[in-house]
Protein backbone atom coordinates (compact mmCIF):
# COMPACT_ATOMS: atom_id res chain seq x y z
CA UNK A 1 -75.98 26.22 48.69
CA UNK A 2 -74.61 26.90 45.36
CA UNK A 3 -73.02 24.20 43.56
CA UNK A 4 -70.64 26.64 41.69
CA UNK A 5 -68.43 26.56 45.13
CA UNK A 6 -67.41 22.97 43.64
CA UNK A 7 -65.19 24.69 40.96
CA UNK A 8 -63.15 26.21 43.48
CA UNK A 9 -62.17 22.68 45.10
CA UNK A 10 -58.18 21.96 43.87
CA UNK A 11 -57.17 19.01 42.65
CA UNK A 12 -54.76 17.21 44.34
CA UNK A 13 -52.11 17.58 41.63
CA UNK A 14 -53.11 21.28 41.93
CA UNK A 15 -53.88 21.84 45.23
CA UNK A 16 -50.90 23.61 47.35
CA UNK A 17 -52.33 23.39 50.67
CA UNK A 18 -51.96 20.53 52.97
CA UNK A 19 -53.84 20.64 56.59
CA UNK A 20 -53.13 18.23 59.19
CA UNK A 21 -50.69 15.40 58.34
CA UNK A 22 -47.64 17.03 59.75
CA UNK A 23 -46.41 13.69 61.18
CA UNK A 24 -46.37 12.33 57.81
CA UNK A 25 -44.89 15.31 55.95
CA UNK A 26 -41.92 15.51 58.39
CA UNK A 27 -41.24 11.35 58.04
CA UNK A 28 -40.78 11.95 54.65
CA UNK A 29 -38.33 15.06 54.88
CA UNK A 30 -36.60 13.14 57.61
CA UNK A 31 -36.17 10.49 54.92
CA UNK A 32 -34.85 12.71 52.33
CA UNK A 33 -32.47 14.46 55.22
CA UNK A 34 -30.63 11.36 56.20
CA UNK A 35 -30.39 10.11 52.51
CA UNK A 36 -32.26 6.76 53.36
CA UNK A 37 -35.10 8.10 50.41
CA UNK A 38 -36.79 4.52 50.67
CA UNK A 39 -38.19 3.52 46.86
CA UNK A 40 -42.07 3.05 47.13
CA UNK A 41 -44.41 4.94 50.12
CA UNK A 42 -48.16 3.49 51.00
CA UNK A 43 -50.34 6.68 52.08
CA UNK A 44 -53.31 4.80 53.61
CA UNK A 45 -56.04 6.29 55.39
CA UNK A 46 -60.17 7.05 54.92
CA UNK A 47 -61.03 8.57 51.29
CA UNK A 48 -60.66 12.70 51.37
CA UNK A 49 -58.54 12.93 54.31
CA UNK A 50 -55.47 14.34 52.17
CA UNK A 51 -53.23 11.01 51.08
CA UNK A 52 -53.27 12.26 47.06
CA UNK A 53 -52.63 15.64 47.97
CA UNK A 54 -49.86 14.44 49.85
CA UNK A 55 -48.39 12.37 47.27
CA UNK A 56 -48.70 15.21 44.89
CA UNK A 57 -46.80 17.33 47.17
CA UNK A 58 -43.73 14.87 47.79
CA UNK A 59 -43.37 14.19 43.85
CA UNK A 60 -43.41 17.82 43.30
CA UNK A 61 -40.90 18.57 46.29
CA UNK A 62 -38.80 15.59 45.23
CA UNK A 63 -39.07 16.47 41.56
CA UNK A 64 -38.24 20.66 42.12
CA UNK A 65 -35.31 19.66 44.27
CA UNK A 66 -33.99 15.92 44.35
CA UNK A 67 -33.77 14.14 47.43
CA UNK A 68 -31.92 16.45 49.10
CA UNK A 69 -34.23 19.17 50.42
CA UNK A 70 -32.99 22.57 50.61
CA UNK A 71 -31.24 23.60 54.13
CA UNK A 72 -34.33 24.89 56.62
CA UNK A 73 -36.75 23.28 54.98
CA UNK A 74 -39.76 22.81 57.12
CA UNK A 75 -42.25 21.03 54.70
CA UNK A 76 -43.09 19.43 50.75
CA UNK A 77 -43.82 23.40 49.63
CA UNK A 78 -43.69 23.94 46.54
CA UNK A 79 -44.86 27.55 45.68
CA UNK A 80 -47.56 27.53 43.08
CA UNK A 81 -44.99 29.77 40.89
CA UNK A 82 -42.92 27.12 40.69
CA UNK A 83 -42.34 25.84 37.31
CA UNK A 84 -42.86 21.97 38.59
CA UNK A 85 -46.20 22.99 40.41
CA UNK A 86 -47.20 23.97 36.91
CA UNK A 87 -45.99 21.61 34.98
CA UNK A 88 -47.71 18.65 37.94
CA UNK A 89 -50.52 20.38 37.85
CA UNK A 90 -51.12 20.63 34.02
CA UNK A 91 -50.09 16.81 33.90
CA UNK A 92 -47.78 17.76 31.78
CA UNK A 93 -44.45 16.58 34.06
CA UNK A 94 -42.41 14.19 31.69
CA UNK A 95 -40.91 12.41 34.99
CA UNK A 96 -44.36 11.71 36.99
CA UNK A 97 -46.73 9.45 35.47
CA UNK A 98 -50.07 8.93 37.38
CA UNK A 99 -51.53 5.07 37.34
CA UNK A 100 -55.35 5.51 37.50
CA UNK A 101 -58.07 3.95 36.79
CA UNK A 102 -58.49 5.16 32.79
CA UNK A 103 -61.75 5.81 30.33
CA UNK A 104 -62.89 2.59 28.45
CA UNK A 105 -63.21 4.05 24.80
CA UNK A 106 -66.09 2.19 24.08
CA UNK A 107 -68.32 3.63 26.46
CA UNK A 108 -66.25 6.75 27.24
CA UNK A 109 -66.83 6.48 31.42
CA UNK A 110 -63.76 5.18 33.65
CA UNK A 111 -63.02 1.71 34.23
CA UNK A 112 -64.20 0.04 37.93
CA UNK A 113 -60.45 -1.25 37.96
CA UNK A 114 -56.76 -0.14 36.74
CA UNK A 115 -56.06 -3.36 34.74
CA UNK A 116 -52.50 -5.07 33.43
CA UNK A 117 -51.96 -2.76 30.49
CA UNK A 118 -52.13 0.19 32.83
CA UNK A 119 -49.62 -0.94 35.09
CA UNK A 120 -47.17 -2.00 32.12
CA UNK A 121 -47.09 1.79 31.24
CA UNK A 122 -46.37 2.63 34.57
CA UNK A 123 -43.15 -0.36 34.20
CA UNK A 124 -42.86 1.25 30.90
CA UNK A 125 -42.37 5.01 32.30
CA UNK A 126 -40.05 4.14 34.81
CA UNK A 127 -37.64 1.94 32.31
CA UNK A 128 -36.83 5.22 30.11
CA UNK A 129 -34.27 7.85 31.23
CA UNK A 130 -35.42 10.94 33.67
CA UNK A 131 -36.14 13.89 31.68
CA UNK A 132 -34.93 16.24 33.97
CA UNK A 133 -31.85 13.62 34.70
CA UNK A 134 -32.65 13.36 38.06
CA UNK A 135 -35.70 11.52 40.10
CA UNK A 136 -38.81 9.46 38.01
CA UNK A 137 -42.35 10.01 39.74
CA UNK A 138 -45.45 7.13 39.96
CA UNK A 139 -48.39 7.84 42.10
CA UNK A 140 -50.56 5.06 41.81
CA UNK A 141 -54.04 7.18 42.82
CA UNK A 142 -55.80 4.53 44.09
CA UNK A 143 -53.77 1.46 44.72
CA UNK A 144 -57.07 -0.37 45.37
CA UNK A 145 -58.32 0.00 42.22
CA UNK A 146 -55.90 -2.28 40.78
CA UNK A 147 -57.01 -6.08 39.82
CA UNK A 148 -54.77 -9.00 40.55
CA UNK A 149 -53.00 -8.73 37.26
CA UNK A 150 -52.17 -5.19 37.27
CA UNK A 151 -50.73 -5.41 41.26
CA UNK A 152 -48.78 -8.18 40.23
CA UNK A 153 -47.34 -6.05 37.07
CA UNK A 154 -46.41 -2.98 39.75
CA UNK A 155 -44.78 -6.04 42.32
CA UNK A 156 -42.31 -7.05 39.73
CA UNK A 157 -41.21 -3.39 39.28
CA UNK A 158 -41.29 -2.76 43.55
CA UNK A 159 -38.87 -5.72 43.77
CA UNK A 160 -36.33 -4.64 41.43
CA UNK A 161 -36.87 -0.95 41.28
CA UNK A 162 -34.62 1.42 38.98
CA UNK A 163 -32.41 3.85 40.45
CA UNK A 164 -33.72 7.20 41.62
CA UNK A 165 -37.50 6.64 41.37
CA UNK A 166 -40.06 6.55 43.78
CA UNK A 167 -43.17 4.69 43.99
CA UNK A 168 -46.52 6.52 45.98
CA UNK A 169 -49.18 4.34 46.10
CA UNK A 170 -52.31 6.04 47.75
CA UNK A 171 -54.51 3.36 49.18
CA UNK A 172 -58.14 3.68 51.43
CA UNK A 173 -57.95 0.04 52.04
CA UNK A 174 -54.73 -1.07 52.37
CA UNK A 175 -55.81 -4.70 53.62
CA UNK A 176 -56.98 -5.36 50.20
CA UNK A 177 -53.29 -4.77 48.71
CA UNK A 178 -51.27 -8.07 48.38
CA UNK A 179 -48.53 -8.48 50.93
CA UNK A 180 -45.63 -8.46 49.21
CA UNK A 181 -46.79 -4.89 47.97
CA UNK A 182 -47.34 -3.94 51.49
CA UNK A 183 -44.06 -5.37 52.39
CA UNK A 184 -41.74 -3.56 50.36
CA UNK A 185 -43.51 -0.14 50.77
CA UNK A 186 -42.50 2.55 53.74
CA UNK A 187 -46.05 2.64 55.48
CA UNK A 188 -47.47 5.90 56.29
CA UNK A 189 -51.00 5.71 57.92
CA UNK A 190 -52.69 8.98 57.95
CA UNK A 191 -55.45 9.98 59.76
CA UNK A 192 -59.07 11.64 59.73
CA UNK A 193 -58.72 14.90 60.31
CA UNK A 194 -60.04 17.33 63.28
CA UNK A 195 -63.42 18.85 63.12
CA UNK A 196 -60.80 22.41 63.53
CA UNK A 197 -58.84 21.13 61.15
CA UNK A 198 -61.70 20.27 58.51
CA UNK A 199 -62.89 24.07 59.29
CA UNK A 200 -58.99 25.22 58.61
CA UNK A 201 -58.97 23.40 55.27
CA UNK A 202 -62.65 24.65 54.45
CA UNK A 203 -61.45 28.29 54.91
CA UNK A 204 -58.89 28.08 52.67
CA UNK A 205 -61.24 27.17 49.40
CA UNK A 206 -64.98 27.72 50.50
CA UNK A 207 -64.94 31.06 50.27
CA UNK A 208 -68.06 32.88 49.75
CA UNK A 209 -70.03 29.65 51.37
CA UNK A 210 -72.90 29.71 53.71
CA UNK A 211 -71.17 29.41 56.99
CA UNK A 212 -74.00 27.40 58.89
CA UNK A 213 -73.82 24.72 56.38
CA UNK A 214 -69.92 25.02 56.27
CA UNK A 215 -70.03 23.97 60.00
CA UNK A 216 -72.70 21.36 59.62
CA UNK A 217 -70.63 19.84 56.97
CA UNK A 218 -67.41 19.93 59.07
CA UNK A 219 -69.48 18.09 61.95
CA UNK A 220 -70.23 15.25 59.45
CA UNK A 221 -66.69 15.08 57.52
CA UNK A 222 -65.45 12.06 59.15
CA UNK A 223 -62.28 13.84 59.57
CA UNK A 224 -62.65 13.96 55.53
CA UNK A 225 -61.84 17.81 53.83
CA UNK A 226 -63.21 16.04 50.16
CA UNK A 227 -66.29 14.80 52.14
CA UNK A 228 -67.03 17.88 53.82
CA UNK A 229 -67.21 19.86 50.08
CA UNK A 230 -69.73 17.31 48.97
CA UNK A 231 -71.59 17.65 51.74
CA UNK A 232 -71.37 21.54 52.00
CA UNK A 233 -72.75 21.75 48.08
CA UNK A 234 -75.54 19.36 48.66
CA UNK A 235 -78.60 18.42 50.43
CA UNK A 236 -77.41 15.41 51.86
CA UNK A 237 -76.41 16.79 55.32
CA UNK A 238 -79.27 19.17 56.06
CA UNK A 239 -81.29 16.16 55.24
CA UNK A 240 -79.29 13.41 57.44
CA UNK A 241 -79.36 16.25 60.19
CA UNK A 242 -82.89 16.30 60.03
CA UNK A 243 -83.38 12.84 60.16
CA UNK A 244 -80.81 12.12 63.01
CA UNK A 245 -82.52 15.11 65.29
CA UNK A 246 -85.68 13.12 64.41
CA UNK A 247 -83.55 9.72 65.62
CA UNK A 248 -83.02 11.12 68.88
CA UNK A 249 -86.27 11.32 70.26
CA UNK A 250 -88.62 8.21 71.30
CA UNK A 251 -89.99 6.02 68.42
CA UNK A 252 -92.40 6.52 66.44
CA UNK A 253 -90.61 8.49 64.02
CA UNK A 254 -91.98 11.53 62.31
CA UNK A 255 -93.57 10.64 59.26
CA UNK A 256 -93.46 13.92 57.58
CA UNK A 257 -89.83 14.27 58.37
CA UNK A 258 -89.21 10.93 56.61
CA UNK A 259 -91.53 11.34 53.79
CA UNK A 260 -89.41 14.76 53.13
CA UNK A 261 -86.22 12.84 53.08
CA UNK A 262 -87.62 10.13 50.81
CA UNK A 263 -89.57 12.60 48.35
CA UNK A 264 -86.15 14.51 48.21
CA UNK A 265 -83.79 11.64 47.66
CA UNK A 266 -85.57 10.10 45.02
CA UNK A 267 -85.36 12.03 42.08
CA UNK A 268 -83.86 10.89 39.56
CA UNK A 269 -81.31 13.96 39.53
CA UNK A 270 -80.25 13.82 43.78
CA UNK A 271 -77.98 10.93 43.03
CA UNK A 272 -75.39 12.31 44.38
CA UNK A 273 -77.14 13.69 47.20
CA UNK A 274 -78.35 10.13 47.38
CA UNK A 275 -74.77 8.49 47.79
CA UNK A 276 -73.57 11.12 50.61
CA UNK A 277 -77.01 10.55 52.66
CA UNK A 278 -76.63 6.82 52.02
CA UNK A 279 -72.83 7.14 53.56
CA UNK A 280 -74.10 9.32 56.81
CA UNK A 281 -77.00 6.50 57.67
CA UNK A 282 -74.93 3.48 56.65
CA UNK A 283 -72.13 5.41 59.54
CA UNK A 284 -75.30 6.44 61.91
CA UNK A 285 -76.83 2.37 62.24
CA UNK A 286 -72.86 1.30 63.26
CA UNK A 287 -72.48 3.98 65.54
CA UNK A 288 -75.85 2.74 66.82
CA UNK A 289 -74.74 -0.93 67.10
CA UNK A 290 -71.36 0.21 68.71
CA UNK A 291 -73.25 1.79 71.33
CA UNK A 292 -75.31 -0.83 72.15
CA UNK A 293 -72.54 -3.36 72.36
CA UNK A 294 -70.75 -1.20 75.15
CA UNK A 295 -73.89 -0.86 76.82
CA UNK A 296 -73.72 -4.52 77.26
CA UNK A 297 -76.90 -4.21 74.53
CA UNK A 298 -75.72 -7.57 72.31
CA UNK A 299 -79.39 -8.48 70.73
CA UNK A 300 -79.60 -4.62 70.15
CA UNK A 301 -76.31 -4.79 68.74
CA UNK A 302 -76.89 -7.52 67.06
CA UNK A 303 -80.07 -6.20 65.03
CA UNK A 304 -78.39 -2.60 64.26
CA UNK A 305 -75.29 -4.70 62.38
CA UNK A 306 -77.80 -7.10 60.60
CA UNK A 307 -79.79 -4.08 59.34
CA UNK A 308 -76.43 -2.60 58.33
CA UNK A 309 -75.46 -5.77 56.04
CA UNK A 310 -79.16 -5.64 54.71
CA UNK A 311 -78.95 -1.83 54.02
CA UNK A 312 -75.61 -2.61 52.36
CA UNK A 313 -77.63 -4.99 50.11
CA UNK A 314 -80.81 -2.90 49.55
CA UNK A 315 -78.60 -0.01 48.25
CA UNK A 316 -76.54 -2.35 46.08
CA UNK A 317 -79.76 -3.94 44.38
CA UNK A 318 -81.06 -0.09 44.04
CA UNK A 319 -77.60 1.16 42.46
CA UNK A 320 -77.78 -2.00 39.78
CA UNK A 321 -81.39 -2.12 38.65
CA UNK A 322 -82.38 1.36 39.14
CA UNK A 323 -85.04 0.79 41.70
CA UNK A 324 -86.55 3.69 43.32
CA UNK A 325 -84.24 5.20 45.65
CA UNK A 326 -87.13 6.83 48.03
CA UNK A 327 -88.84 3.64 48.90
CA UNK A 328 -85.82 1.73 49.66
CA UNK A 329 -84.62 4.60 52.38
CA UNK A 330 -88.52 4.08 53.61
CA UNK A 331 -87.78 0.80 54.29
CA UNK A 332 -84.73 0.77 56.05
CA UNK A 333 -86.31 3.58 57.94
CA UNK A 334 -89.14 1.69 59.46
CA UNK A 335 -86.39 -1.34 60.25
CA UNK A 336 -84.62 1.31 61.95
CA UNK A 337 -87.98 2.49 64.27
CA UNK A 338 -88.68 -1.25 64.87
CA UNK A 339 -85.10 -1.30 66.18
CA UNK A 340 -85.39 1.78 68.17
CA UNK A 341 -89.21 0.28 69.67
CA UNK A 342 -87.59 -2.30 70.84
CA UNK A 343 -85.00 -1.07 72.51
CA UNK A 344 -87.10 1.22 74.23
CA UNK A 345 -89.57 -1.24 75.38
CA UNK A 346 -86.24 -3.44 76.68
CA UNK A 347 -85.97 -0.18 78.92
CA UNK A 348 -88.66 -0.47 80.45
C-alpha cells in the first residue's frame, strides 16, 4: 500500500465531507432555527470518528452565515468555494481561534498538554471585537489535552461567556473533563461509525487504493474513518489479521506466523505500524475477556483483563526506554497461548 494515499486525507479544518453524524448535525441546526444557539458544545466520542470535522463544519456554517441558517437548509455545508471554507481552512479566519496543544520551542515537537498560557489566548481572542462583526469561533481540539490550570482558565470564560461566541470543545474522554465544564456545555455524544459508513467515507478520499486492504481496514476501524486511513497505509492490519486468523484455531500458536509479526514490528522505522497493531491486540484480549465473562468464563475472564493491564504496562515501559518492540509482542503472545491452553483444557 502506498503511503502517498496519506496526502490525500483532509484535515478537519479542510475537510468538507461529513459521513454519519446526522443526528448531531441536525441538533445543532435545530439550535440555530429556534434561536436558542446555546454558548459552548462538547463533541465526545472515540478518536477519528468525525467530532473535529464536525466542529470545523459548525464554526464555518455559523461563521458564513450567523446563527440564523439560511431558509431550507438541510446541513453545516459550506461549499469549498466559499470564502470562509478558505479562509478556516488556511487558519487564517480572524474570528476562530483553535486551542491545541502547541510546539515547545525548545525542542520544536508538541507539548503532551495545552497548558494555562494557551487557554489565556483563547480568553484573550474572545475579549476583542468580531472581525467580521458578527459570531467569535473557539474549538478547543482536544479538550482532554488540557491540564488543570488551563481547564480552569477556559471555566472562567464558559461561566461568563461574551455575547455571540461559541465554545466547541472536542473531547475522546469526556469523563476526564471537570464537571463544571461538562455542566455548562450542550452535550453531543457521537458515535463510531458503520462498517458502510467507514467504506462511504473511504470512497470519498482513498481513491486509487487497493480495495482488499480498503475493506480490511474498514473491518478494523472501530467505527473510526481516521483509524481506518492508518490502517489502510500500513502493515498493521494485514499483520493483526494474520495473527487473529492464527488466534482462532486451537493453541499452540504458529510460530512462524508470530515470529513474522515480531521480526516486522520491530524495526526501528514500523513505529507507527507498531502503535496501530498495539491498538488492534490491546482491543482483541478485551473482546476476549468480554466473551468469556458472558460465557459465565470469570477465571478466563479474569486472566484475559490481567494480561490486558500487564500489556498496557509492557508497552508503556517499551514506549519510555526504547526496549525492543519485537520481544515484548513475543511475550504477550505466549501469555496469550497460555491463556488460550487453558481455556481449552477447561473444555474438556
Amino acid at each position: 500500500m502506498s503511503k502517498q494515499a496519506e496526502a490525500v486525507i483532509p484535515e478537519p479544518a479542510a475537510n468538507p465531507h461529513l459521513v454519519g453524524h446526522l443526528r448531531a448535525e441536525r441538533r445543532i441546526l435545530e439550535a440555530m432555527t429556534s434561536g436558542r444557539m446555546h454558548h459552548a458544545w462538547l463533541m465526545s466520542g472515540p478518536r477519528g470518528i468525525g467530532k473535529a470535522t464536525l466542529a470545523f463544519r459548525f464554526a464555518r456554517f455559523l461563521l458564513a452565515h450567523g446563527a440564523r441558517p439560511p431558509e431550507g437548509a438541510e446541513s453545516l455545508h459550506v461549499p469549498p468555494e466559499h470564502p470562509v471554507f478558505h479562509t478556516v481552512s488556511a487558519g487564517a479566519n480572524a474570528d476562530l481561534f483553535v486551542l491545541r496543544r502547541e510546539e515547545d520551542p525548545k525542542t520544536k515537537r508538541l507539548r503532551a498538554i495545552i497548558n494555562a498560557a494557551d487557554a489565556r489566548k483563547a480568553a484573550h481572542f474572545l475579549s476583542m471585537t468580531a472581525a467580521g462583526g458578527g459570531w467569535r469561533v473557539v474549538i478547543v481540539d482536544a479538550a482532554d489535552d488540557m491540564n488543570p490550570a488551563a481547564a480552569n482558565a477556559i471555566l472562567k470564560t464558559l461561566e461568563e461567556p461574551p455575547a455571540n461566541s461559541v465554545f466547541l470543545m472536542v473531547s475522546h474522554s469526556p469523563g476526564r473533563l471537570l464537571p463544571t465544564i461538562r455542566s455548562r456545555c450542550l452535550h453531543l455524544p457521537m458515535r463510531p461509525l458503520s462498517q458502510a459508513q467507514v467504506r462511504e467515507a473511504l470512497a470519498l478520499i482513498g481513491e486509487g487504493m487497493d480495495s482488499a486492504a480498503l475493506e480490511r481496514a474498514a473491518a478494523l476501524s472501530g467505527g473510526s474513518p481516521g483509524r481506518a486511513l492508518k490502517l489502510a497505509t500500513s502493515k498493521a492490519a494485514e499483520l493483526f489479521s494474520r495473527f487473529a486468523d492464527m488466534a482462532l484455531a486451537a493453541p499452540p500458536y504458529d510460530r512462524v506466523v508470530t515470529q513474522a509479526i515480531c521480526g516486522a514490528l520491530g524495526g526501528a522505522r514500523n513505529l507507527d505500524d507498531f502503535n496501530l497493531f498495539r491498538d488492534l491486540f490491546g482491543e482483541w484480549i478485551m473482546a476476549r475477556a468480554r466473551q468469556a465473562a458472558a460465557h459465565g468464563h470469570a477465571r478466563e475472564a479474569g486472566r484475559w483483563a490481567a494480561l490486558s493491564a500487564e500489556a498496557a504496562r509492557l508497552l508503556a515501559r517499551v514506549e519510555s526506554f526504547n526496549l525492543d518492540r519485537g520481544q515484548a509482542l513475543a511475550i504477550l503472545f505466549s501469555r496469550a497461548e497460555a491463556i488460550a491452553r487453558e481455556a481449552m483444557a477447561n473444555m474438556s
